[in-house]
Protein backbone atom coordinates (compact mmCIF):
# COMPACT_ATOMS: atom_id res chain seq x y z
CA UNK A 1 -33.54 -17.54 38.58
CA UNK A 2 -29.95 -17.07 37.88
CA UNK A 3 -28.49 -13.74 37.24
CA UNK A 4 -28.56 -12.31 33.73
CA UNK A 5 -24.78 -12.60 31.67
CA UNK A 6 -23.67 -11.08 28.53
CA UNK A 7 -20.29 -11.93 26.35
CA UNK A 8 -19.93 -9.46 23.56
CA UNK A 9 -17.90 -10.40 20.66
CA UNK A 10 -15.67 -8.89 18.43
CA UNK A 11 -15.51 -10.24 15.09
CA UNK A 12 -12.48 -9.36 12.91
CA UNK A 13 -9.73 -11.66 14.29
CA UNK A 14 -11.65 -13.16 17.24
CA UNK A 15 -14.35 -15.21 15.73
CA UNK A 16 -13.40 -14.62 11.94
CA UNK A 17 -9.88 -15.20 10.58
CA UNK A 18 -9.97 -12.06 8.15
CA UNK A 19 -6.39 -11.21 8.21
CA UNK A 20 -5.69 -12.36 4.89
CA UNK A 21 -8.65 -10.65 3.07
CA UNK A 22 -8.45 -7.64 5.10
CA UNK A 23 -5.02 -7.04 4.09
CA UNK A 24 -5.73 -7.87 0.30
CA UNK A 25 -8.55 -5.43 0.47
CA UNK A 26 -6.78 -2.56 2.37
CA UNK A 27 -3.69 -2.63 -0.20
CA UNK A 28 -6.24 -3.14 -3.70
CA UNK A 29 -7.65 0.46 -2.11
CA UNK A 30 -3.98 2.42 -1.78
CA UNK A 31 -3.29 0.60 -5.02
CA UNK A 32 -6.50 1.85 -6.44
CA UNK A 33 -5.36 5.89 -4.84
CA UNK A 34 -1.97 5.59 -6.18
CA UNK A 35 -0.07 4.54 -2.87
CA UNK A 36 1.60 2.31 -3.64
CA UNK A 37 1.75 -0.97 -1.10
CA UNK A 38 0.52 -1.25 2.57
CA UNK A 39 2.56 -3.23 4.81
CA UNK A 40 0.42 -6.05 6.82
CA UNK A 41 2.01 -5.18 10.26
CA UNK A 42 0.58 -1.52 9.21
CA UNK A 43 -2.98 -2.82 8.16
CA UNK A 44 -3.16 -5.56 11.52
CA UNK A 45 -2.73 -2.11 13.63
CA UNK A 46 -5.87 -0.08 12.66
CA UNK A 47 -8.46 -3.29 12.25
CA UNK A 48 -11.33 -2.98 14.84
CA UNK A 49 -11.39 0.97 14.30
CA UNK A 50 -14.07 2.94 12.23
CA UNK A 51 -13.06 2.46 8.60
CA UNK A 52 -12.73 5.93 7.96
CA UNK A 53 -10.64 6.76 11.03
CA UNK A 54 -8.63 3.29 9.76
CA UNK A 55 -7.85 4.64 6.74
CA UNK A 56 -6.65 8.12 7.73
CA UNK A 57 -4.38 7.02 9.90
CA UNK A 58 -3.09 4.19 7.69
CA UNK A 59 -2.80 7.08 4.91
CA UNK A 60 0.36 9.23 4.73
CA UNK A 61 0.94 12.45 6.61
CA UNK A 62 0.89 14.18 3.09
CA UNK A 63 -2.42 12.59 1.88
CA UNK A 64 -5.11 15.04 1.52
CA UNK A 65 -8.09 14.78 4.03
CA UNK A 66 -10.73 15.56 1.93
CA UNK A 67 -9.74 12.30 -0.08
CA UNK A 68 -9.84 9.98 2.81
CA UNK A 69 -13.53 8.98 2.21
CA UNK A 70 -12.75 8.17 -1.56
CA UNK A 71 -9.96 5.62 0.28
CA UNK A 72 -12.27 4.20 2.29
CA UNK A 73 -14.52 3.78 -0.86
CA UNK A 74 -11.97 1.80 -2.64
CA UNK A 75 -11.70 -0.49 0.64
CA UNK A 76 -15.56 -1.37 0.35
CA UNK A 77 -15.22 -1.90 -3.24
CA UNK A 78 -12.40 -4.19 -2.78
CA UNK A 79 -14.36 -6.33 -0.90
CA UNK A 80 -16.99 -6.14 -2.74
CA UNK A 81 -15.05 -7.43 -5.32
CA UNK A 82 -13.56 -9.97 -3.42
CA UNK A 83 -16.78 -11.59 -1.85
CA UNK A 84 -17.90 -12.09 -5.72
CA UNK A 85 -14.75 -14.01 -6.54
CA UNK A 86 -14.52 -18.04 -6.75
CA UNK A 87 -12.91 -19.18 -3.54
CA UNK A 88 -13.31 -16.02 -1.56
CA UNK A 89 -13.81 -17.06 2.45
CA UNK A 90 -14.27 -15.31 5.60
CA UNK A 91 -13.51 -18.33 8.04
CA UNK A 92 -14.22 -18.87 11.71
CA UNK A 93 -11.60 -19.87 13.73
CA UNK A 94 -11.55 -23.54 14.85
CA UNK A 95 -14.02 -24.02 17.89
CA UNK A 96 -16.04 -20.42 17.46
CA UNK A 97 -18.96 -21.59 16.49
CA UNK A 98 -18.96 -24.80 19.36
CA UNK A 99 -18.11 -21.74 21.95
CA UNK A 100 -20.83 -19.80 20.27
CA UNK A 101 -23.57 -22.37 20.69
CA UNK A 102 -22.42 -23.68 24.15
CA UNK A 103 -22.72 -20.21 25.53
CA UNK A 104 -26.57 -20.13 23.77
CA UNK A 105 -27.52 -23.26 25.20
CA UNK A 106 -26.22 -22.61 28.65
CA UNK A 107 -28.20 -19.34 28.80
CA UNK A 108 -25.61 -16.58 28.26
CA UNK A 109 -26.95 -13.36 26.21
CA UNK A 110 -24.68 -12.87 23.17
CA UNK A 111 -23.90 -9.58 21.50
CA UNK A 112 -21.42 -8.75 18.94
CA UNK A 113 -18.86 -4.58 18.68
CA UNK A 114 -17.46 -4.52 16.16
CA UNK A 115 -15.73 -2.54 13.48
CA UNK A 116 -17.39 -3.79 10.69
CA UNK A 117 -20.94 -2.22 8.72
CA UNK A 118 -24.11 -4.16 9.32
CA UNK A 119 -24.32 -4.57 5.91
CA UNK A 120 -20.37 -6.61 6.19
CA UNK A 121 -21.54 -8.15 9.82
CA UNK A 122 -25.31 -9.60 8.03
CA UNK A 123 -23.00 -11.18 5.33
CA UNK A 124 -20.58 -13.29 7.71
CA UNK A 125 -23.12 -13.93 9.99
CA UNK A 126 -25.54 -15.33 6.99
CA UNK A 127 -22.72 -17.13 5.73
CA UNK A 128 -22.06 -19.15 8.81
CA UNK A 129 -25.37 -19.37 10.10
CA UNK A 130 -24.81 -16.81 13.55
CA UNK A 131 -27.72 -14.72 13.26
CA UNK A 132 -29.72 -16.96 16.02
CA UNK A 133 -27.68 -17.11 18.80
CA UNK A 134 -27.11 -13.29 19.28
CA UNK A 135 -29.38 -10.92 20.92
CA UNK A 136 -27.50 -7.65 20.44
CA UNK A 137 -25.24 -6.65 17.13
CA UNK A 138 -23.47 -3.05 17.63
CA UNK A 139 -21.49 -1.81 14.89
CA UNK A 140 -20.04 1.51 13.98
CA UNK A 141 -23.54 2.40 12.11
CA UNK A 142 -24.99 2.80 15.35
CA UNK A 143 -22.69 5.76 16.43
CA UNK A 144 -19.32 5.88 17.76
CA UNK A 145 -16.95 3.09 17.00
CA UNK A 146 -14.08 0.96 19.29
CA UNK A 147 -12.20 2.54 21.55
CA UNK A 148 -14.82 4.34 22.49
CA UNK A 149 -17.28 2.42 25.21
CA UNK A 150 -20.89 3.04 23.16
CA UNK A 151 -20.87 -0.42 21.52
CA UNK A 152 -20.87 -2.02 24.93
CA UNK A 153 -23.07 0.52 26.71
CA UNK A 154 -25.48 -0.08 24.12
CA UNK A 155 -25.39 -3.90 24.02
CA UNK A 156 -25.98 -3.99 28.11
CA UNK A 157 -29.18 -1.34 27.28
CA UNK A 158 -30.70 -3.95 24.93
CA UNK A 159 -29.94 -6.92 26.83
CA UNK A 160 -30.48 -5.42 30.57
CA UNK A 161 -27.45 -6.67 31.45
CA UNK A 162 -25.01 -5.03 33.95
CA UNK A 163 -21.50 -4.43 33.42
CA UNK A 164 -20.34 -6.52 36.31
CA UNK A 165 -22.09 -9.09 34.34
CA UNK A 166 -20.67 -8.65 30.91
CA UNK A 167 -17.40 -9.67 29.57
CA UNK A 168 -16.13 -8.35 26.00
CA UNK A 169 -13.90 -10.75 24.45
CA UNK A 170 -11.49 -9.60 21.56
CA UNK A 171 -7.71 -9.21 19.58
CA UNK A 172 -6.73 -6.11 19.39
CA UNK A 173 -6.31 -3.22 21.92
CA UNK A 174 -9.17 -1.14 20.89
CA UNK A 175 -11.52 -3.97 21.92
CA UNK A 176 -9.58 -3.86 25.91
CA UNK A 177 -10.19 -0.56 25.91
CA UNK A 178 -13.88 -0.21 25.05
CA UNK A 179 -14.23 -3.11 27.51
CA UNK A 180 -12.57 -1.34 30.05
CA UNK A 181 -13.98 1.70 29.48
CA UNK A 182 -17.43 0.43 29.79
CA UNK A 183 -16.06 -0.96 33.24
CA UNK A 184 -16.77 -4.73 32.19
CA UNK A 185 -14.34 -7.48 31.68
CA UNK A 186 -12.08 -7.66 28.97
CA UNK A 187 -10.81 -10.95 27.83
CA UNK A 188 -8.19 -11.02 25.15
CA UNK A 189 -7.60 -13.58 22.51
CA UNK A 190 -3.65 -13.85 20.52
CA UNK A 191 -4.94 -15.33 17.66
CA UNK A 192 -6.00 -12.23 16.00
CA UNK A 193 -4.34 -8.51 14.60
CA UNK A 194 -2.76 -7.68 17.58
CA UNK A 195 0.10 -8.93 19.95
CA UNK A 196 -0.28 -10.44 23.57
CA UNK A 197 1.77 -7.12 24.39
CA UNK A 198 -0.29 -4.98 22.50
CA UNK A 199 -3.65 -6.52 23.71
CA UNK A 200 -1.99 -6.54 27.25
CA UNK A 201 -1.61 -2.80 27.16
CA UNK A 202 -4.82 -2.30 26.07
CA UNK A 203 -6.00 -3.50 29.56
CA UNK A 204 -7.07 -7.20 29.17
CA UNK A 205 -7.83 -8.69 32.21
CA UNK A 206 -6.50 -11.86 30.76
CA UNK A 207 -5.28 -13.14 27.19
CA UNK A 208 -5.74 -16.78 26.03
CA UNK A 209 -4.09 -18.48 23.09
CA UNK A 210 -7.12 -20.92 22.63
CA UNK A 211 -10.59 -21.21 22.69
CA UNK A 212 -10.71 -24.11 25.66
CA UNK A 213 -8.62 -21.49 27.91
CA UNK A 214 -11.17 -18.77 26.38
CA UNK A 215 -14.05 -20.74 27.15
CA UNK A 216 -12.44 -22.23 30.90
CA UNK A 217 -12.54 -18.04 31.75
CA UNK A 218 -15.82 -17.73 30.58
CA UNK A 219 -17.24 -20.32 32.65
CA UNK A 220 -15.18 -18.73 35.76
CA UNK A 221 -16.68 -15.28 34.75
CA UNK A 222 -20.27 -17.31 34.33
CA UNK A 223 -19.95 -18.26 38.08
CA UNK A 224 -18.26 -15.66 39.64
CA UNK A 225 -18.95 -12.34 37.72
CA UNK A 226 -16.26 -9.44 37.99
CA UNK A 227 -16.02 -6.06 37.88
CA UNK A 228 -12.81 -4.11 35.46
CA UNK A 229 -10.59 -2.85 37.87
C-alpha cells in the first residue's frame, strides 16, 4: 500500500480568480466607513490573512481600533451584496478543477487553508461542484489564520498525513510561510495576489506560472516526498 499524500489548497488566487471581486468588495467597505478609495496593489497585499487582521492593517494609522470590526462588517456585506447581483462570478482558474480531480482519482488526500469563512468557502465550493474531492477544509473559523501553521497542522491531524508527505500549494506569502512553518512543502503559484518575489520570500520551495508545471511538481513530490528545509 502506497504511502499516504496530502496537497492543501489555498483558495483566493490559487484555485479561484477573486482579484476582481475582492478588490470591489474591500473598497465598497472603506467607501461605506468614509475612506475614501483602496488602491488594488494595497488590497492584493493583505488577501489570505484573517479578515479582521486584513482590514486593520489595510486601515489608516489614524483609524480607530474599536471600529475595525464594523470595517470588516461592511466587507461581508459587500459581498453579500455582490453574490446577489446578475453576473456576479467567483471563477476557477483554467485547469483547477482537471488538477483537482486528477489528484482525487490518483489517490492524493485533498484539503483546503484558507482565509476565507466556511460560510464564503461552502458557497464557492457549491458553486463549482468541489465539495467531493476534499477530505479536510481549514479556515480561519477553526482558530488561528495564515501565517500561522494551525491550518496545516490541523489538515495532517484529520487526514493522518505527515508533513514530509504534504505539500501546501498557494499565491501569496502568507501561504509559504504557514507551509513552511508546518515544515511541509510549499509550492507557489504567480497567478494570484502576490509577486514571484514576494511569494519567493515567503519561502516557496518552488513557484510555477501554470498549472502543467504545478501539476509536473506535484507528481515529483507524489513520488519522491520532501521535507521544507
Amino acid at each position: 500500500m502506497s504511502e499516504l499524500k496530502l496537497a492543501v489548497f489555498d483558495i483566493d488566487g490559487t484555485l479561484v480568480d477573486s482579484r476582481e471581486v475582492i478588490h470591489r468588495a474591500m473598497s465598497r467597505a472603506f467607501e461605506r466607513a468614509g475612506l475614501g478609495e483602496i488602491a488594488y496593489d494595497k488590497v492584493r497585499m493583505i488577501v489570505g490573512l484573517e479578515l479582521g487582521e486584513a482590514v486593520a492593517q489595510l486601515a489608516p494609522a489614524d483609524y480607530p481600533a474599536d471600529r475595525v470590526p464594523e470595517l470588516a462588517n461592511f466587507y461581508k456585506q459587500a459581498f453579500v451584496e455582490m453574490r446577489a447581483q446578475d453576473g456576479f462570478s467567483e471563477p476557477l482558474y483554467a485547469g483547477a478543477k482537471e488538477t483537482v480531480e486528477r489528484l482525487a482519482d490518483e489517490g492524493w488526500l485533498l484539503g483546503v487553508a484558507t482565509g476565507k469563512a466556511r460560510r464564503g468557502l461552502d458557497i464557492v465550493f457549491e458553486h463549482h461542484d468541489l465539495h467531493k474531492y476534499f477530505q479536510t477544509l481549514q479556515t480561519v473559523d477553526g482558530g488561528a489564520g495564515k501565517p500561522d501553521p494551525r491550518m496545516v497542522l490541523d489538515a495532517m491531524k484529520e487526514t493522518g498525513v505527515d508533513a514530509h508527505r504534504t505539500v501546501v500549494i498557494g499565491d501569496t506569502s502568507w501561504d509559504m510561510r504557514m507551509a513552511r512553518a508546518a515544515k511541509t512543502h510549499a509550492l507557489g503559484v504567480s497567478w494570484g495576489f502576490h509577486t514571484p518575489d514576494e511569494i519567493a520570500e515567503g519561502g516557496a520551495h518552488s513557484i510555477h506560472d501554470e498549472f502543467d508545471c504545478l501539476n509536473a511538481a506535484l507528481d515529483a513530490f507524489g513520488e519522491n516526498g520532501a521535507s521544507a528545509a
